[in-house]
PDB file of N, CA and C in Angstrom:
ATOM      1  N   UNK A   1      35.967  18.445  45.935  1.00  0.00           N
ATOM      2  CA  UNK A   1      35.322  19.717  45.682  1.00  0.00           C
ATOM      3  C   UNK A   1      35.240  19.959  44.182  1.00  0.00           C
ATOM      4  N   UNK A   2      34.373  20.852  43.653  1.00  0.00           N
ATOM      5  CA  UNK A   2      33.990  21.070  42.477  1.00  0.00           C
ATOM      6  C   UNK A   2      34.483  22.319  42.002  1.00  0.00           C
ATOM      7  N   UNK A   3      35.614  22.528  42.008  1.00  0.00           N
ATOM      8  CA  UNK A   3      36.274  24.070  41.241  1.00  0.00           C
ATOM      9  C   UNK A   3      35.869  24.636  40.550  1.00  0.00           C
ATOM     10  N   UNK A   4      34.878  23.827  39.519  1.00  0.00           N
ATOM     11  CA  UNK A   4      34.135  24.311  37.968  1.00  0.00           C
ATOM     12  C   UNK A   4      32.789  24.828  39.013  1.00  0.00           C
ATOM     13  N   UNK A   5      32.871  24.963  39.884  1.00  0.00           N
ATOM     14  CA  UNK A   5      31.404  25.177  40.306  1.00  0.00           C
ATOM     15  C   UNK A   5      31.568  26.428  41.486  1.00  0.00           C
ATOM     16  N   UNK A   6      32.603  26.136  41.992  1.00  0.00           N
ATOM     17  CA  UNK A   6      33.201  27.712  43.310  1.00  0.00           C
ATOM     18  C   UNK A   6      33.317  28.431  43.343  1.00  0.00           C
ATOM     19  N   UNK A   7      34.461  28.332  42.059  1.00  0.00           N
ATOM     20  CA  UNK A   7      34.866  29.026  41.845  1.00  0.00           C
ATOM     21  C   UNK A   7      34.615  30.209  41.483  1.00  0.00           C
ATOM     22  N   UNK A   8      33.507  30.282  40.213  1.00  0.00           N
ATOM     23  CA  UNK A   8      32.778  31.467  40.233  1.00  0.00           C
ATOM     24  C   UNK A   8      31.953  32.127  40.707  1.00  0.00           C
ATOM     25  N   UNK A   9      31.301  31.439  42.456  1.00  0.00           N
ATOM     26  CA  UNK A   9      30.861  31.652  43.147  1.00  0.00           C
ATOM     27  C   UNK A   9      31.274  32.757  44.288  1.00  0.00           C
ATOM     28  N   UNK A  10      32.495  32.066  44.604  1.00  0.00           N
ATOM     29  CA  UNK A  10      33.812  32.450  45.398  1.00  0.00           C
ATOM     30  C   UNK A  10      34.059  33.952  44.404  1.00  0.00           C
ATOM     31  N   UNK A  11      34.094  34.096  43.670  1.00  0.00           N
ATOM     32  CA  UNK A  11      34.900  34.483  42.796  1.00  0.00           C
ATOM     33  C   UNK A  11      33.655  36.184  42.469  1.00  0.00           C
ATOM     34  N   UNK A  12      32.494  36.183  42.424  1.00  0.00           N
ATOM     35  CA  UNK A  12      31.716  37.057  42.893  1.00  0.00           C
ATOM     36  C   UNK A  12      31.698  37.647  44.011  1.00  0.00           C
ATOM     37  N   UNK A  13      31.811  37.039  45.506  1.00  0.00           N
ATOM     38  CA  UNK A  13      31.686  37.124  46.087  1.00  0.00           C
ATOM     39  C   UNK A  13      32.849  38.415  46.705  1.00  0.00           C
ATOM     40  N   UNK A  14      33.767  38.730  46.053  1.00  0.00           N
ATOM     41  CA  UNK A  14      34.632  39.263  45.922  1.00  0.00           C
ATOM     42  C   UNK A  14      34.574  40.926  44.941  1.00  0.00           C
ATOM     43  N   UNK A  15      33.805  40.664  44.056  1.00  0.00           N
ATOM     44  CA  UNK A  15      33.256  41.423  42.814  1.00  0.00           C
ATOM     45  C   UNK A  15      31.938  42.699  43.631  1.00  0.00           C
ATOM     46  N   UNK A  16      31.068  41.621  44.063  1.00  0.00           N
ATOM     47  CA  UNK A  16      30.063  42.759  44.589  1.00  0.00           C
ATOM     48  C   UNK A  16      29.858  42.782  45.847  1.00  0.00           C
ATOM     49  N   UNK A  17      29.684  43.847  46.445  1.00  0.00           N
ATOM     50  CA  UNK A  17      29.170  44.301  47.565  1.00  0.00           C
ATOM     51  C   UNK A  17      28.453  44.544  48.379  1.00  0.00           C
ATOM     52  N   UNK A  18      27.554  43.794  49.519  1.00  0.00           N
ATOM     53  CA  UNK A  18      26.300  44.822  50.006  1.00  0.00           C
ATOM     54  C   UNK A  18      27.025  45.859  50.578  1.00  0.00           C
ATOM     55  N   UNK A  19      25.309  46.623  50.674  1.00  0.00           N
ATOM     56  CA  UNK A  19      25.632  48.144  51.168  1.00  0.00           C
ATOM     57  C   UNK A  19      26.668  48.007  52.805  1.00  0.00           C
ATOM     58  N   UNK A  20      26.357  47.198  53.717  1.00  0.00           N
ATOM     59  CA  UNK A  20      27.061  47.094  54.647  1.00  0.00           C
ATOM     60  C   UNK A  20      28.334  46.583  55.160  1.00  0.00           C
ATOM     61  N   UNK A  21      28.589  45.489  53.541  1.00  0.00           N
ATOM     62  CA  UNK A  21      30.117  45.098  53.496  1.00  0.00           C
ATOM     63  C   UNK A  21      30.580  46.215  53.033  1.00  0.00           C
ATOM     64  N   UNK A  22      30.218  47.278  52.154  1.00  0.00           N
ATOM     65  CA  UNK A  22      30.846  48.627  51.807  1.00  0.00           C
ATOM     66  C   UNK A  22      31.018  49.652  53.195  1.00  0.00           C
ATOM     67  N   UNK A  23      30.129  49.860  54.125  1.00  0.00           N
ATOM     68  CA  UNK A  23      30.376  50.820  55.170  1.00  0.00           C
ATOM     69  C   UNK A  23      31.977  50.080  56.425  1.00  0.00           C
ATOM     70  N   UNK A  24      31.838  48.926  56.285  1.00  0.00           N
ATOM     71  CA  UNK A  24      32.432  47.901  57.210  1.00  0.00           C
ATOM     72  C   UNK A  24      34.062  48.382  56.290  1.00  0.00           C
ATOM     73  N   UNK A  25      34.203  48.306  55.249  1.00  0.00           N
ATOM     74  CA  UNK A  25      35.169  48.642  54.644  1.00  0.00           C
ATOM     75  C   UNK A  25      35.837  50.055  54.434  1.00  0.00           C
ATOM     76  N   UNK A  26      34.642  50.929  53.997  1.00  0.00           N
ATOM     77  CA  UNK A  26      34.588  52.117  54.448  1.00  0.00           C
ATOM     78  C   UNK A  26      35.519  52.600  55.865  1.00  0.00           C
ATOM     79  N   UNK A  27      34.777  52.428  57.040  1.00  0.00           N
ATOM     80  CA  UNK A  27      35.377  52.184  58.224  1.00  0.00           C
ATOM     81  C   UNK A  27      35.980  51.646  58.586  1.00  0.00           C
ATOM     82  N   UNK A  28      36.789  50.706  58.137  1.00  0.00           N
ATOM     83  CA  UNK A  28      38.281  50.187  58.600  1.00  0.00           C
ATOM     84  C   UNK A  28      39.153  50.647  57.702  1.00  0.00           C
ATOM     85  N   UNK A  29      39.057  51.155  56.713  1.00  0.00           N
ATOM     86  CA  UNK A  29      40.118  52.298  56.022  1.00  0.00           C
ATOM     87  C   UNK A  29      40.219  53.463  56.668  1.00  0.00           C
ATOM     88  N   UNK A  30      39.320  54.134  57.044  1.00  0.00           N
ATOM     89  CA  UNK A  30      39.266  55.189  57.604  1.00  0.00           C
ATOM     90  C   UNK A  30      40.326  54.845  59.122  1.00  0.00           C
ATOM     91  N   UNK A  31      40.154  53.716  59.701  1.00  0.00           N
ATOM     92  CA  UNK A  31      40.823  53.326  61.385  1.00  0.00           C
ATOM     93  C   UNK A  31      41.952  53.283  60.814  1.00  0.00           C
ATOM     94  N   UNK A  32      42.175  52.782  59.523  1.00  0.00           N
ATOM     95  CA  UNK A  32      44.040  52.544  58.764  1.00  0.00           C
ATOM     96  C   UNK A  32      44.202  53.853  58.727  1.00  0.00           C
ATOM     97  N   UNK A  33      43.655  54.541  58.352  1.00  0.00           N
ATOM     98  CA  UNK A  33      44.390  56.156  57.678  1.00  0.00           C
ATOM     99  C   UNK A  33      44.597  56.438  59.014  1.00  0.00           C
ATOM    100  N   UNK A  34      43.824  56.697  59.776  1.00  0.00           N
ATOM    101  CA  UNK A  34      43.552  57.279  61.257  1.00  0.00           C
ATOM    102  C   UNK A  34      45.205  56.902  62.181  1.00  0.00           C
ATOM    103  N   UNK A  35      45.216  55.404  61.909  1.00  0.00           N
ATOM    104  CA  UNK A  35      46.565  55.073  63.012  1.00  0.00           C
ATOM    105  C   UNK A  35      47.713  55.219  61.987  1.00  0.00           C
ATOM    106  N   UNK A  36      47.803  55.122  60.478  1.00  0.00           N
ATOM    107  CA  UNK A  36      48.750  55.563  59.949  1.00  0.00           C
ATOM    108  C   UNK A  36      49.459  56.885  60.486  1.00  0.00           C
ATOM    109  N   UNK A  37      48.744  57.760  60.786  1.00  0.00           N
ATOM    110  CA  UNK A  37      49.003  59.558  60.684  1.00  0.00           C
ATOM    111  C   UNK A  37      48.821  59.691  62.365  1.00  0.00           C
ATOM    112  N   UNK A  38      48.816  58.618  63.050  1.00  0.00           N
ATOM    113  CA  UNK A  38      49.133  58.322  64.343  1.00  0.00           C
ATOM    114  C   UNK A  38      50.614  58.369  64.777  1.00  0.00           C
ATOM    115  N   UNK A  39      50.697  56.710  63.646  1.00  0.00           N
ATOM    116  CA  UNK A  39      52.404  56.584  63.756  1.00  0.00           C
ATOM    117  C   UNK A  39      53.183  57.996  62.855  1.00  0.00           C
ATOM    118  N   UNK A  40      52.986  58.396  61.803  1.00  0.00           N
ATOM    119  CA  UNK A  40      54.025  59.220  61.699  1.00  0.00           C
ATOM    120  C   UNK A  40      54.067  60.690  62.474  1.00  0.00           C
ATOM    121  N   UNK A  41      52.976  60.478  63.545  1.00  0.00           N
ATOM    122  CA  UNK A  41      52.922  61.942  64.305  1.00  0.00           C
ATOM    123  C   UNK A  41      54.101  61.425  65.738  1.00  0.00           C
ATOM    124  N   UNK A  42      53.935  60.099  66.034  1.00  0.00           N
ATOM    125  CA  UNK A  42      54.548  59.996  67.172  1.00  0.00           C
ATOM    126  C   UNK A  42      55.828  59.138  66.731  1.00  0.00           C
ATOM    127  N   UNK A  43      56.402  58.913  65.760  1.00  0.00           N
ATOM    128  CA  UNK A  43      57.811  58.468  64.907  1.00  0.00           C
ATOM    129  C   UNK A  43      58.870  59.220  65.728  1.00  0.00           C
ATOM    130  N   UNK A  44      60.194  59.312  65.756  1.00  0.00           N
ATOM    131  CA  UNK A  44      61.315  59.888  66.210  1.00  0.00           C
ATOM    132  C   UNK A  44      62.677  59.458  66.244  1.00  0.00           C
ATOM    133  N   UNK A  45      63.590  59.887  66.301  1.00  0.00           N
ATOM    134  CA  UNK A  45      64.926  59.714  66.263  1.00  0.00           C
ATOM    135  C   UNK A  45      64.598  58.597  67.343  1.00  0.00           C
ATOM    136  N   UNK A  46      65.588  57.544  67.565  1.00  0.00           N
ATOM    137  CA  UNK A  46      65.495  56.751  68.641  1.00  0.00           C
ATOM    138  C   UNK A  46      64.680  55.603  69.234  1.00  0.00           C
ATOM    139  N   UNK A  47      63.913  55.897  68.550  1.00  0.00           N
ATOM    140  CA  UNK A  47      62.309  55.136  68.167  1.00  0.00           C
ATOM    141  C   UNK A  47      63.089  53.445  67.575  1.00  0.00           C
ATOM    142  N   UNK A  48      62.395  52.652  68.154  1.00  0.00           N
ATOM    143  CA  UNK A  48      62.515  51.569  67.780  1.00  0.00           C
ATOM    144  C   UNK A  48      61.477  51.244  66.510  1.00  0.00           C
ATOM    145  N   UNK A  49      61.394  50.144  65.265  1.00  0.00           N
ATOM    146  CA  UNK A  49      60.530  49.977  64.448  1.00  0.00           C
ATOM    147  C   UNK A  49      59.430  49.575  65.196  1.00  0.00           C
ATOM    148  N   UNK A  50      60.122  48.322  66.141  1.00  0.00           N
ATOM    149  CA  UNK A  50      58.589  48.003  66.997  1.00  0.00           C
ATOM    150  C   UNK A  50      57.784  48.973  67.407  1.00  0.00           C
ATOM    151  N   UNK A  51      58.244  49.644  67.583  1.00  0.00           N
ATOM    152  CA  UNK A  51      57.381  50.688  68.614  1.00  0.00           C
ATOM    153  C   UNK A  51      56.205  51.225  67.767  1.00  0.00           C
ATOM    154  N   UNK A  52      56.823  51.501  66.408  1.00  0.00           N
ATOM    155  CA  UNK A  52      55.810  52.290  65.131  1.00  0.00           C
ATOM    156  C   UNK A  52      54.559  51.270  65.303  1.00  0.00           C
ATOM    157  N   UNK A  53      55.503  50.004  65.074  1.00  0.00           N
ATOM    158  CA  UNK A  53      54.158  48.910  64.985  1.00  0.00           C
ATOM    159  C   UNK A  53      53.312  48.679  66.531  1.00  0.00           C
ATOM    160  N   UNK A  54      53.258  49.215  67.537  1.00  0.00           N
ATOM    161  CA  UNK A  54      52.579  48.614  68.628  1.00  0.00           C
ATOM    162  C   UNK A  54      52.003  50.066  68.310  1.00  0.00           C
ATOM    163  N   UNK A  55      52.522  51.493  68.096  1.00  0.00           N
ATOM    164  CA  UNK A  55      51.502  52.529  67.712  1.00  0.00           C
ATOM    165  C   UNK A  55      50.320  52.070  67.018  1.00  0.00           C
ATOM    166  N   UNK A  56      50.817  51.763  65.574  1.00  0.00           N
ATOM    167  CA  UNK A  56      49.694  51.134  65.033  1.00  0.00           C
ATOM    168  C   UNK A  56      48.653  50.660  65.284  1.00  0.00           C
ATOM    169  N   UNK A  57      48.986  49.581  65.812  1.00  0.00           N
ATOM    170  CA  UNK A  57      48.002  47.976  66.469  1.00  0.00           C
ATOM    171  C   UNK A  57      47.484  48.572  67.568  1.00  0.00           C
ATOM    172  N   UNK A  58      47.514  49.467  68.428  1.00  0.00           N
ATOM    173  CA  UNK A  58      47.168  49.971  69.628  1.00  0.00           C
ATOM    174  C   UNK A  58      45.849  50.823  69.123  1.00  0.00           C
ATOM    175  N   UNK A  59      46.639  51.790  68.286  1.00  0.00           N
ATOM    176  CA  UNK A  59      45.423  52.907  67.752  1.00  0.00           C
ATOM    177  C   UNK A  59      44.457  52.080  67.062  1.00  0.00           C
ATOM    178  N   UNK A  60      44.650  50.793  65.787  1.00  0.00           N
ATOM    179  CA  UNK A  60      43.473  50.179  65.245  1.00  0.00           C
ATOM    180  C   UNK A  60      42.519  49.742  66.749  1.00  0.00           C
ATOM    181  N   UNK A  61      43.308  49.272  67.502  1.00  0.00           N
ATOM    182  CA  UNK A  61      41.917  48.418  68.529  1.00  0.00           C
ATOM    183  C   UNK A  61      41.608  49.518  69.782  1.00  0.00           C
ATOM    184  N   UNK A  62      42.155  50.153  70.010  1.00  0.00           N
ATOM    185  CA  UNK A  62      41.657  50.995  71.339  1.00  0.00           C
ATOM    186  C   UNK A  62      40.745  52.335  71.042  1.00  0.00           C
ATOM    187  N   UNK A  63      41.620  52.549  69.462  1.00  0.00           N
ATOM    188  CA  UNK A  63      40.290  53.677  68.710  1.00  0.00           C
ATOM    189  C   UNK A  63      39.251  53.585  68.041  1.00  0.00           C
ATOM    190  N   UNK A  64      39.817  52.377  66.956  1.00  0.00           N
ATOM    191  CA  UNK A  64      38.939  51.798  65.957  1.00  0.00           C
ATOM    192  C   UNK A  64      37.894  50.535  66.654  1.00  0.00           C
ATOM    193  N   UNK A  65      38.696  49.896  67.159  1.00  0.00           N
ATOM    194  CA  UNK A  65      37.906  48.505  67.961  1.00  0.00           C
ATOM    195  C   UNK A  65      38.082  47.285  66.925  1.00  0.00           C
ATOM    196  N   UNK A  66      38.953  47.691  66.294  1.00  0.00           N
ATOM    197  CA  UNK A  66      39.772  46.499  65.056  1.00  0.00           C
ATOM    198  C   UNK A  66      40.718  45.773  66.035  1.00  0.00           C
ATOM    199  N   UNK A  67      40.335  44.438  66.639  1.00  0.00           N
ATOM    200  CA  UNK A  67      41.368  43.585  67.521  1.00  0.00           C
ATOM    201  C   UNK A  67      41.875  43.176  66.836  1.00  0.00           C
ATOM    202  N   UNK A  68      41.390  42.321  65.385  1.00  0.00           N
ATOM    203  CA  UNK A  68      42.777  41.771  64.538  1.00  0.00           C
ATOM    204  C   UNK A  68      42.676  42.592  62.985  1.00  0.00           C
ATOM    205  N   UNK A  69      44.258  42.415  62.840  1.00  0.00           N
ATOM    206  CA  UNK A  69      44.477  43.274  61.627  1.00  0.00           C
ATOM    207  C   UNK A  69      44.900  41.919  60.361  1.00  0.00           C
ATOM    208  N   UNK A  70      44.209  42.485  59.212  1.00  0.00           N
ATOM    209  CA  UNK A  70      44.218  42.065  57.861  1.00  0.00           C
ATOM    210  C   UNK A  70      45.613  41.643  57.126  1.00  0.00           C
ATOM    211  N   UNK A  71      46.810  42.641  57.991  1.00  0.00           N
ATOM    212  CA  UNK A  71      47.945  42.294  57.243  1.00  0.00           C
ATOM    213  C   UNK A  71      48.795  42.476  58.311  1.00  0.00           C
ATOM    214  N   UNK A  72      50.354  42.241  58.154  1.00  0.00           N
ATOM    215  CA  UNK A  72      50.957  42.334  59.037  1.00  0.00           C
ATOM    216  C   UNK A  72      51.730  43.975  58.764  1.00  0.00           C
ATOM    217  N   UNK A  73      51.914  44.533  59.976  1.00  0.00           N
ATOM    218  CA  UNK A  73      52.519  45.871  60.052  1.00  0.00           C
ATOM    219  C   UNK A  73      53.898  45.826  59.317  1.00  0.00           C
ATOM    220  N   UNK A  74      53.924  46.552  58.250  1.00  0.00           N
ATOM    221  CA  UNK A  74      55.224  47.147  58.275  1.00  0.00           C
ATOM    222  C   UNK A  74      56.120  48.441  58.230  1.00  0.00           C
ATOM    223  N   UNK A  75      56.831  48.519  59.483  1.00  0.00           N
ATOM    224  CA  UNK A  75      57.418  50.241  59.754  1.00  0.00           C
ATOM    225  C   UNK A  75      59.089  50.138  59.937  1.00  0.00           C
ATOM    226  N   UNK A  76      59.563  49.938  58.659  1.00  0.00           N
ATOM    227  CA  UNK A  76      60.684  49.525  58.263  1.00  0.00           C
ATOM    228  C   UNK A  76      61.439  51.435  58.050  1.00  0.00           C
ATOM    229  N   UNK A  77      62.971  50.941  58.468  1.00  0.00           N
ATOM    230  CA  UNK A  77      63.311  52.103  58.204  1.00  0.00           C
ATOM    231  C   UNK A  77      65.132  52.087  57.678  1.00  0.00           C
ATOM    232  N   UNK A  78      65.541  53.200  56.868  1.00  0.00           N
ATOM    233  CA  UNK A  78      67.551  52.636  56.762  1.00  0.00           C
ATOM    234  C   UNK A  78      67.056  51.965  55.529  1.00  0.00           C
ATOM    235  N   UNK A  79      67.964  51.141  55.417  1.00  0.00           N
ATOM    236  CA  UNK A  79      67.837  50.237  54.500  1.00  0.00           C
ATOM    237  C   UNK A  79      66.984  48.611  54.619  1.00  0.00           C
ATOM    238  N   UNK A  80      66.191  48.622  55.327  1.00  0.00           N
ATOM    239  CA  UNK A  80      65.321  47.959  55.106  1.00  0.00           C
ATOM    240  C   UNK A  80      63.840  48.727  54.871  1.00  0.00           C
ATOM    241  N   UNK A  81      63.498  49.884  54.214  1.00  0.00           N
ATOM    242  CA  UNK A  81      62.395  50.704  54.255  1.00  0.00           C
ATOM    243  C   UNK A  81      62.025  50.280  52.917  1.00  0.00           C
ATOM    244  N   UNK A  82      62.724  49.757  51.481  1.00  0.00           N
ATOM    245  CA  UNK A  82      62.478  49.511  50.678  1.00  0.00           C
ATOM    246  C   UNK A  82      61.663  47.788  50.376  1.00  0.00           C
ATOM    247  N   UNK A  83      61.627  47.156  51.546  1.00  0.00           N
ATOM    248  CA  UNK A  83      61.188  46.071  51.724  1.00  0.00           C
ATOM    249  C   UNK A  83      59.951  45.620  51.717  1.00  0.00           C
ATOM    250  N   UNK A  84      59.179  45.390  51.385  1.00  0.00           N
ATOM    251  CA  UNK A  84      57.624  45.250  51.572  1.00  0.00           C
ATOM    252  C   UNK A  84      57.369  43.643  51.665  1.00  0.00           C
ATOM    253  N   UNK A  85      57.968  42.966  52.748  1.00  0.00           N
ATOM    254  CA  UNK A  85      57.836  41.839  53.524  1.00  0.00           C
ATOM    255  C   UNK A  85      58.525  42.031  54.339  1.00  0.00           C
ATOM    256  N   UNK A  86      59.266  42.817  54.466  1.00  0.00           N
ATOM    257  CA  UNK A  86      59.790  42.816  56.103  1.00  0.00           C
ATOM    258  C   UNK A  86      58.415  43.346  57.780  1.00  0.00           C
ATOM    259  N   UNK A  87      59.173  43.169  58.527  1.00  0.00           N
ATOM    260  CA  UNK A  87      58.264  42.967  59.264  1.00  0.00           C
ATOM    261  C   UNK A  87      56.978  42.178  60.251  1.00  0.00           C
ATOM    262  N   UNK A  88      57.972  40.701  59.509  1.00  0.00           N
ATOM    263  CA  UNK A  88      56.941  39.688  59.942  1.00  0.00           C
ATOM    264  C   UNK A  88      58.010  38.647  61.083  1.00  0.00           C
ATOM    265  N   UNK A  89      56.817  37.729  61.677  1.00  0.00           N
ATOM    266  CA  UNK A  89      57.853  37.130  62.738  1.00  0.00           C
ATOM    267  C   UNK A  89      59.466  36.671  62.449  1.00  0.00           C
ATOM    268  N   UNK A  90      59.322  36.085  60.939  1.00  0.00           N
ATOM    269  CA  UNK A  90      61.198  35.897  60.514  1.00  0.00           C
ATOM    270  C   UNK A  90      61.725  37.237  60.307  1.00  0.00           C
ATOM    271  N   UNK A  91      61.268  37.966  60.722  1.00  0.00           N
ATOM    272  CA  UNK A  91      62.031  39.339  60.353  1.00  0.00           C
ATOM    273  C   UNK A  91      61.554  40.187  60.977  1.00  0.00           C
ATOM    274  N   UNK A  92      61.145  40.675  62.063  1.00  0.00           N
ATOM    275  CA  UNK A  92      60.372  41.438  62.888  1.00  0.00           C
ATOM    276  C   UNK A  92      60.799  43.310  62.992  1.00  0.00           C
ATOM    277  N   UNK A  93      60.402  44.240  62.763  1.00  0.00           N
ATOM    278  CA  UNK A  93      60.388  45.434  63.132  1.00  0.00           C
ATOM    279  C   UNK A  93      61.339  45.855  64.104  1.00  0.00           C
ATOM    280  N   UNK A  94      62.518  45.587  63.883  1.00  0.00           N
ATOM    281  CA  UNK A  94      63.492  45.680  65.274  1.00  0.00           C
ATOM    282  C   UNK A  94      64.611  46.379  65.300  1.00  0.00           C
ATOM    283  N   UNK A  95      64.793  47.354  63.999  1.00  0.00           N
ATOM    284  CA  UNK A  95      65.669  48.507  64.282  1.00  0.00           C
ATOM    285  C   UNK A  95      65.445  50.054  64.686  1.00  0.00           C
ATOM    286  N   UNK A  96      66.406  50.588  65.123  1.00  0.00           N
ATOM    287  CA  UNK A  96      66.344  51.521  65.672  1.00  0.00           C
ATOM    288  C   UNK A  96      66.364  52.997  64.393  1.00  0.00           C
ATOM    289  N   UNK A  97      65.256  53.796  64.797  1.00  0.00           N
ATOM    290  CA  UNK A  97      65.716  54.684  63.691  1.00  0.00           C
ATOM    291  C   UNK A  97      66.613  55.701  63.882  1.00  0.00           C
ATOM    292  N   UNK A  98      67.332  55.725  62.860  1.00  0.00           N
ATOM    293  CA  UNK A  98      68.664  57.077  63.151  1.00  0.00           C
ATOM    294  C   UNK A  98      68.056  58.586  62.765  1.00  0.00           C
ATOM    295  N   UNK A  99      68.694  59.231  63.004  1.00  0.00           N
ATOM    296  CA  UNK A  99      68.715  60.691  62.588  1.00  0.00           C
ATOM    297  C   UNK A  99      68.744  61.325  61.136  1.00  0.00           C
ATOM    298  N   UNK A 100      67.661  61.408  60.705  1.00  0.00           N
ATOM    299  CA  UNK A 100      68.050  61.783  59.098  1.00  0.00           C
ATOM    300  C   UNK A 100      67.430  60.591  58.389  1.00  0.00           C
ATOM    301  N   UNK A 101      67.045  59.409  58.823  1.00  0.00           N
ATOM    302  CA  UNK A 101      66.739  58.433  58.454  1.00  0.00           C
ATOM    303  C   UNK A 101      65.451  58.098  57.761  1.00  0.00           C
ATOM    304  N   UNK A 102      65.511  57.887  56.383  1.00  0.00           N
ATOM    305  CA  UNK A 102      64.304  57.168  55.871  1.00  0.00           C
ATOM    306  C   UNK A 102      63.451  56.355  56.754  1.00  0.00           C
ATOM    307  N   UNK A 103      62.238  56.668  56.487  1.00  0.00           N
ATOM    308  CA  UNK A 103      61.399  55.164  57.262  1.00  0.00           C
ATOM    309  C   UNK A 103      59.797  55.047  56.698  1.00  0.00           C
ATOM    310  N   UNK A 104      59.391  54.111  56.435  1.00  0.00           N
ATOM    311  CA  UNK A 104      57.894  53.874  55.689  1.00  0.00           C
ATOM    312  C   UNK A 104      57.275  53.194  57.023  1.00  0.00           C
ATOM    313  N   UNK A 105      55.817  53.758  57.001  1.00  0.00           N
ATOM    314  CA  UNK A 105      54.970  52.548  57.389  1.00  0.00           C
ATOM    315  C   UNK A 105      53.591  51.985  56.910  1.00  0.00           C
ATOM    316  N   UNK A 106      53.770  50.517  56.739  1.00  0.00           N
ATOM    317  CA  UNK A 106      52.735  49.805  56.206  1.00  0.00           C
ATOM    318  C   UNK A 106      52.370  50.131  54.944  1.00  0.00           C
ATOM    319  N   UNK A 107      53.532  50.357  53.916  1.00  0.00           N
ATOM    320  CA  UNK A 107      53.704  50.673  52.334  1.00  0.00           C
ATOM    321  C   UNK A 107      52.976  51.966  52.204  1.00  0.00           C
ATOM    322  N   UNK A 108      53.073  53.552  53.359  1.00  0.00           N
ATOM    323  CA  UNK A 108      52.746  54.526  53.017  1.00  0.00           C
ATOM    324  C   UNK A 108      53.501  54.944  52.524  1.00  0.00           C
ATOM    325  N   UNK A 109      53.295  56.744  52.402  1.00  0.00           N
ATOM    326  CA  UNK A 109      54.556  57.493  51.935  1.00  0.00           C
ATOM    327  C   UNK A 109      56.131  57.712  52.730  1.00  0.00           C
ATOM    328  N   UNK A 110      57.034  57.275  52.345  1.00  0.00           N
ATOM    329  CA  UNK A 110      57.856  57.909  53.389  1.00  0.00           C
ATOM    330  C   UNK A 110      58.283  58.793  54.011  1.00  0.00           C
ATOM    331  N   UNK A 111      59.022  58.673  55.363  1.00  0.00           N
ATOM    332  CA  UNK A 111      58.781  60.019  55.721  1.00  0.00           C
ATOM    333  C   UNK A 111      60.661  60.039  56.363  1.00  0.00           C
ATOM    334  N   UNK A 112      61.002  61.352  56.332  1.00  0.00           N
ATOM    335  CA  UNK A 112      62.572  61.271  56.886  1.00  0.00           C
ATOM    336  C   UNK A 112      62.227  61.902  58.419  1.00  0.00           C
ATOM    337  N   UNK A 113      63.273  61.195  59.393  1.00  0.00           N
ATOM    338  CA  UNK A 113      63.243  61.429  61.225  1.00  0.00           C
ATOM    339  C   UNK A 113      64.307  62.518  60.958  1.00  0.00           C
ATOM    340  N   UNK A 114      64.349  63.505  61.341  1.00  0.00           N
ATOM    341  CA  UNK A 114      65.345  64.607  61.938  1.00  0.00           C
ATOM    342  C   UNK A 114      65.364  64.373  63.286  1.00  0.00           C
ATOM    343  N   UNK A 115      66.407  64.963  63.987  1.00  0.00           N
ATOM    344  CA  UNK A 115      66.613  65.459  65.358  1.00  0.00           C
ATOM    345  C   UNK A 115      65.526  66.100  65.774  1.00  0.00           C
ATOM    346  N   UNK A 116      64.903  66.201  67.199  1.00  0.00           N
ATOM    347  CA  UNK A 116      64.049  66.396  67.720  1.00  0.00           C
ATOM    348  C   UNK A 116      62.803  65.715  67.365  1.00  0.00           C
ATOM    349  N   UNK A 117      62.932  64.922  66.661  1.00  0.00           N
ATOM    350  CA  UNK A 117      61.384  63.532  66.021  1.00  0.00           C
ATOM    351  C   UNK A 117      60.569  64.316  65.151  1.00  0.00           C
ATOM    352  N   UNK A 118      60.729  65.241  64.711  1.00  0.00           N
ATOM    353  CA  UNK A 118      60.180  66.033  63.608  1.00  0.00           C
ATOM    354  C   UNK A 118      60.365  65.219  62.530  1.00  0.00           C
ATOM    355  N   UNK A 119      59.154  64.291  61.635  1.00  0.00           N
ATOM    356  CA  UNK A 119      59.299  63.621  60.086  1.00  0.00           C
ATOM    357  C   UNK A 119      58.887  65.221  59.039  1.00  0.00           C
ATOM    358  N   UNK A 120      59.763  64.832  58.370  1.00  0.00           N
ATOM    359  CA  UNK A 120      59.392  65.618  56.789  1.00  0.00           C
ATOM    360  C   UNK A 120      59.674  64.866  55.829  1.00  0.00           C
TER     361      UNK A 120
END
């Protein structure tokens, strides 16, 4: 292959936009924001991490119609919330959140679980 030659091909291709790769993008941010403020509406004491993440992945494809996602979920919480690779098959979404407990998802803002699943 010719790198001196792809590269800046490749490398545009990235730079500009048609109008319909912009709406396509447009609209799958909008399905991210959408199941983001999904998961932290249905978050709670007791709540497993998985669970944040099958919220997620559920709301992108059953609302949005996004079957595969761009990155892997992460809804880390405790002391793994500061992590931004956790969450993947060597490390999977698999604690439980406590009471009072920090928890992020998918490098949003964080949010703290009180008693009764109320985040603030």
């Amino acid at each position: 292959m010719e790198d001196a030659l792809l590269f800046p091909a490749i490398t545009s291709l990235r730079v500009f936009k048609t109008e319909k790769e912009k709406a396509v993008l447009r609209y799958i941010a909008a399905v991210s924001s959408e199941a983001h403020i999904a998961v932290m509406q249905h978050a709670g004491v007791g709540m497993r991490e998985s669970q944040l993440e099958s919220t997620f992945r559920h709301w992108c494809y059953y609302y949005g119609g996004a079957r595969f996602l761009s990155y892997t979920c992460i809804c880390a919480s405790g002391d793994k919330g500061s992590f931004l690779h956790y969450g993947h098959a060597g490390e999977p979404n698999k604690k439980t959140i406590k009471d009072g407990e920090w928890w992020s998802k998918c490098v949003t803002r964080p949010s703290r679980t009180v008693s009764g699943g109320r985040n603030v």
